[in-house]
C-alpha atoms as a PDB file:
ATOM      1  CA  UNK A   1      13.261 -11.168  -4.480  1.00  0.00           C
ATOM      2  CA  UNK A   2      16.512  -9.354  -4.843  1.00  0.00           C
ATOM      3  CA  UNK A   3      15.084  -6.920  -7.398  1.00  0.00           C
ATOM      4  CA  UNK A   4      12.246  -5.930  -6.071  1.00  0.00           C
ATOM      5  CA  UNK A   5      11.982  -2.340  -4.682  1.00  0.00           C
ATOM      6  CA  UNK A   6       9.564  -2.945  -2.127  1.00  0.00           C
ATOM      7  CA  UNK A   7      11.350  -6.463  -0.720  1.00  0.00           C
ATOM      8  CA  UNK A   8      14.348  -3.623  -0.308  1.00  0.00           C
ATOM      9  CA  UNK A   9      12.234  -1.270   1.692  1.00  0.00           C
ATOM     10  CA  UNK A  10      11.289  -3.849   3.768  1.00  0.00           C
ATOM     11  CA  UNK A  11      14.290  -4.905   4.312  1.00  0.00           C
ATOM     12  CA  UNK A  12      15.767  -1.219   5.337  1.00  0.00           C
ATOM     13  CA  UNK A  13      17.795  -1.483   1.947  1.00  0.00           C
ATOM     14  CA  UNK A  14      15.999   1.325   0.051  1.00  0.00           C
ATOM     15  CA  UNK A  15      14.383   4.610   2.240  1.00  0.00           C
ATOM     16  CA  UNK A  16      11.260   5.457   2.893  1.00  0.00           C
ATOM     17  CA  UNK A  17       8.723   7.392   4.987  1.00  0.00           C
ATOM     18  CA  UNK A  18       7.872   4.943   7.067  1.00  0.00           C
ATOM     19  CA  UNK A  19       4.336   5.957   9.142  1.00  0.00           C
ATOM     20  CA  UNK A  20       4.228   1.865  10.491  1.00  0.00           C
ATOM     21  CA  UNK A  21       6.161  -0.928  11.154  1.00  0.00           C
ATOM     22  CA  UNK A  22       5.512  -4.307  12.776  1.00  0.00           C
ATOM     23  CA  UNK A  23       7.445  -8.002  11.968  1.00  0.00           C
ATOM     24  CA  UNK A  24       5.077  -8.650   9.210  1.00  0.00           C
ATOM     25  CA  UNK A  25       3.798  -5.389   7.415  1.00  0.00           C
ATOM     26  CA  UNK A  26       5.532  -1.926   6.305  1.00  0.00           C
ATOM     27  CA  UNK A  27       3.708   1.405   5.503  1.00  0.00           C
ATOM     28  CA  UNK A  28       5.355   4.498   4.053  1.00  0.00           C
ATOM     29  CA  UNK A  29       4.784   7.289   1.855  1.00  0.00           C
ATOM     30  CA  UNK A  30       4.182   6.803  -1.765  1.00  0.00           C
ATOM     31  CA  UNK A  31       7.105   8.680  -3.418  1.00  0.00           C
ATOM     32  CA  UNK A  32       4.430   9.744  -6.224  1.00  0.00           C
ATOM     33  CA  UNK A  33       1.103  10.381  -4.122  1.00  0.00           C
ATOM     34  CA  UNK A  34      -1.854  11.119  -6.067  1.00  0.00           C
ATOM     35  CA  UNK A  35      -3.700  12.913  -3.231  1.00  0.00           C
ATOM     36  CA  UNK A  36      -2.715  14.497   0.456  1.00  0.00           C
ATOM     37  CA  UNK A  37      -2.279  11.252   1.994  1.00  0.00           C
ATOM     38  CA  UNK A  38      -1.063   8.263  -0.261  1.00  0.00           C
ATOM     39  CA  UNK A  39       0.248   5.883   1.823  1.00  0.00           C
ATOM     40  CA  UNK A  40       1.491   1.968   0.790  1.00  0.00           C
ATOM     41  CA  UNK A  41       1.201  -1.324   2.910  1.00  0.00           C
ATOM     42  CA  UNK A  42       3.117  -4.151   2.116  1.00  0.00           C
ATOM     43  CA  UNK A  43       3.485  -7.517   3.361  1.00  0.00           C
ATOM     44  CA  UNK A  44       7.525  -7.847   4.114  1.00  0.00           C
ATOM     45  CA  UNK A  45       7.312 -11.355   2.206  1.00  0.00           C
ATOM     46  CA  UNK A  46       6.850 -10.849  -1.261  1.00  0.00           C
ATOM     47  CA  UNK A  47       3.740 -11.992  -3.191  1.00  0.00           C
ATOM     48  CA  UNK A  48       3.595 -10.150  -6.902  1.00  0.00           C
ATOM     49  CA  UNK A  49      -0.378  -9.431  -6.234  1.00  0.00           C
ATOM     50  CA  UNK A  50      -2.713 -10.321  -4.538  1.00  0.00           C
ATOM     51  CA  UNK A  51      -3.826 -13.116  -6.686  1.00  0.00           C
ATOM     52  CA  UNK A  52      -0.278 -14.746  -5.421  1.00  0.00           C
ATOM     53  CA  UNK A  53      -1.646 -17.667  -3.287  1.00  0.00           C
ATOM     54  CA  UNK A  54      -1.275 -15.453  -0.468  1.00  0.00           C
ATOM     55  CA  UNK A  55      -2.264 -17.082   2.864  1.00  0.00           C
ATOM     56  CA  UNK A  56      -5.199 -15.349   4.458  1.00  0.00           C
ATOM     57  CA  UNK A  57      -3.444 -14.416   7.612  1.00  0.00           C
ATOM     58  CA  UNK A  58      -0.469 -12.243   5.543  1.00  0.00           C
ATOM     59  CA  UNK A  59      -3.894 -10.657   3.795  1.00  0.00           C
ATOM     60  CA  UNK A  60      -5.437 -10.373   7.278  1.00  0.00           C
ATOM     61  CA  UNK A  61      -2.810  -8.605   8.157  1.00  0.00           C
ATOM     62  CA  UNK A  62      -2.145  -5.914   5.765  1.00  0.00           C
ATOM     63  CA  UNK A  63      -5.673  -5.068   5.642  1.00  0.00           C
ATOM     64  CA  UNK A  64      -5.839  -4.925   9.859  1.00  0.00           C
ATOM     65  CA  UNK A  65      -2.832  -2.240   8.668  1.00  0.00           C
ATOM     66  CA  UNK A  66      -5.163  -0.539   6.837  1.00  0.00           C
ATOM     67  CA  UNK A  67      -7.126   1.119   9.949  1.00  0.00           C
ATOM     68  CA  UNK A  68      -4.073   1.830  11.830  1.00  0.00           C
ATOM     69  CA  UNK A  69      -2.559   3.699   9.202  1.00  0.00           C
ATOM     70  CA  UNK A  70      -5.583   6.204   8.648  1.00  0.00           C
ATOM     71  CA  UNK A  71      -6.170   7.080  12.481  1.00  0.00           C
ATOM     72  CA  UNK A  72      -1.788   7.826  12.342  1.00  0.00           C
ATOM     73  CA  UNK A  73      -2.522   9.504   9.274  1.00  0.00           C
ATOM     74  CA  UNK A  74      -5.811  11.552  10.644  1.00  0.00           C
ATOM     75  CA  UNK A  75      -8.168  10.624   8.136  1.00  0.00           C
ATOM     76  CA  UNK A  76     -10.390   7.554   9.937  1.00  0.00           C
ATOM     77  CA  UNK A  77     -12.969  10.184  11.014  1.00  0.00           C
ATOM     78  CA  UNK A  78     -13.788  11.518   6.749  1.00  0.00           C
ATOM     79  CA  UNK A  79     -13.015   8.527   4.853  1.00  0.00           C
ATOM     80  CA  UNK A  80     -10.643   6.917   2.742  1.00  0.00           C
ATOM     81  CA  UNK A  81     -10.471   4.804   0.027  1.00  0.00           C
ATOM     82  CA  UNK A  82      -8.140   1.665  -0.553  1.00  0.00           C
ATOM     83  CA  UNK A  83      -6.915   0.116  -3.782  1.00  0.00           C
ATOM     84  CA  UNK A  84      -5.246  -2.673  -4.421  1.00  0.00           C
ATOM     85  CA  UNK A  85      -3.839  -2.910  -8.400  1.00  0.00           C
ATOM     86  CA  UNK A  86      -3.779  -6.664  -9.519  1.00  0.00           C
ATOM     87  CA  UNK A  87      -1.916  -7.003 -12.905  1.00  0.00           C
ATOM     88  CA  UNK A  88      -0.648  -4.912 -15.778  1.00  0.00           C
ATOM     89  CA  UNK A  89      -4.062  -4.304 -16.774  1.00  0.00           C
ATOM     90  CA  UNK A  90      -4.331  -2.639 -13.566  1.00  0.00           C
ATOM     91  CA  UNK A  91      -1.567  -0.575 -13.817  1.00  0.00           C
ATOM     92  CA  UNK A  92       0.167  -2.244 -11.019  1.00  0.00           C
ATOM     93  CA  UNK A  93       3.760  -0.647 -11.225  1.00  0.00           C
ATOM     94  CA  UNK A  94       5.637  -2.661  -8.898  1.00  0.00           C
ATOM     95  CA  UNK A  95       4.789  -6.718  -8.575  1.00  0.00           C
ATOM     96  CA  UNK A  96       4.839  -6.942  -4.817  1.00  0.00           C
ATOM     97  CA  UNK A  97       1.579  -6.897  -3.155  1.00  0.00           C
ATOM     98  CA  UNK A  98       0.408  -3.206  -2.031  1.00  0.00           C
ATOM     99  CA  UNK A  99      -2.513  -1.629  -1.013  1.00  0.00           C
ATOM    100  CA  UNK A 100      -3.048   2.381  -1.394  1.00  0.00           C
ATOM    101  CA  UNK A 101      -4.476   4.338   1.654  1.00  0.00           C
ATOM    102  CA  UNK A 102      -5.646   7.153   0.167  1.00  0.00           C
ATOM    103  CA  UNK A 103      -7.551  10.039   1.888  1.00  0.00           C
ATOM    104  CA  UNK A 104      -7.006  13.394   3.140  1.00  0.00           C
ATOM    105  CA  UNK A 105      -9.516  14.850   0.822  1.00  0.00           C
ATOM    106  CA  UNK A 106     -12.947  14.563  -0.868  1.00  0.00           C
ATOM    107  CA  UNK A 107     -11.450  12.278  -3.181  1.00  0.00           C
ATOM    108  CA  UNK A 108     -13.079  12.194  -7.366  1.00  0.00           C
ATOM    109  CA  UNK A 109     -15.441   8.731  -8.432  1.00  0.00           C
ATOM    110  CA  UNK A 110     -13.081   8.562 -10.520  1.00  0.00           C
ATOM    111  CA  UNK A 111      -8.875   8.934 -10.002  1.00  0.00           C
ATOM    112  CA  UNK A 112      -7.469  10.124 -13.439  1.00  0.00           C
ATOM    113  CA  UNK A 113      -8.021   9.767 -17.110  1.00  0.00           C
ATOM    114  CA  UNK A 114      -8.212   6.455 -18.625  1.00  0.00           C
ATOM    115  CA  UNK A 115      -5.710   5.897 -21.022  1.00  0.00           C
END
């Protein structure tokens, strides 16, 4: 998609903190993070969500990310969680598929105030 901020990080079009990279998946830094570590994996083909007919090995593969990114990010040993927003409802911002690595701290049952 030609608007889509995250098709443009993948792409090398927009910045970012990049912690991985392989042909299929990019993680980098949330530019908002909500805790110490807030890191995003995408799939470089863009899916809105992941209720986007995505094939099972694309979603294989940016959850295999998932690990990879908390031992580089040092927080495999205490936990972490990982969200995936589906939807407006959801609050997903930006309508490429994305999972949140969060971590770095004891993080709340709940993230923030409902609104």
């Amino acid at each position: 998609m030609t608007d889509c901020m995250f098709c443009k990080i993948a792409a090398g079009e927009i910045s970012a903190t990049v912690v991985y990279e392989d042909d299929d998946v990019i993680a980098f830094e949330d530019v908002n993070p909500q805790v110490p570590v807030h890191t995003l994996i995408i799939p470089k083909q863009h899916y809105a969500n992941i209720g986007d007919d995505v094939p099972s090995e694309v979603l294989g593969k940016v959850f295999s990310t998932v690990k990879k990114v908390a031992e580089l990010k040092g927080i495999e040993e205490n936990g972490y969680r990982i969200v995936a927003n589906t939807g407006d409802d959801a609050r997903q911002t930006v309508h490429h598929l994305h999972v949140h690595v969060l971590g770095g701290m004891r993080l709340p049952i709940r993230m923030g105030p409902a609104d």
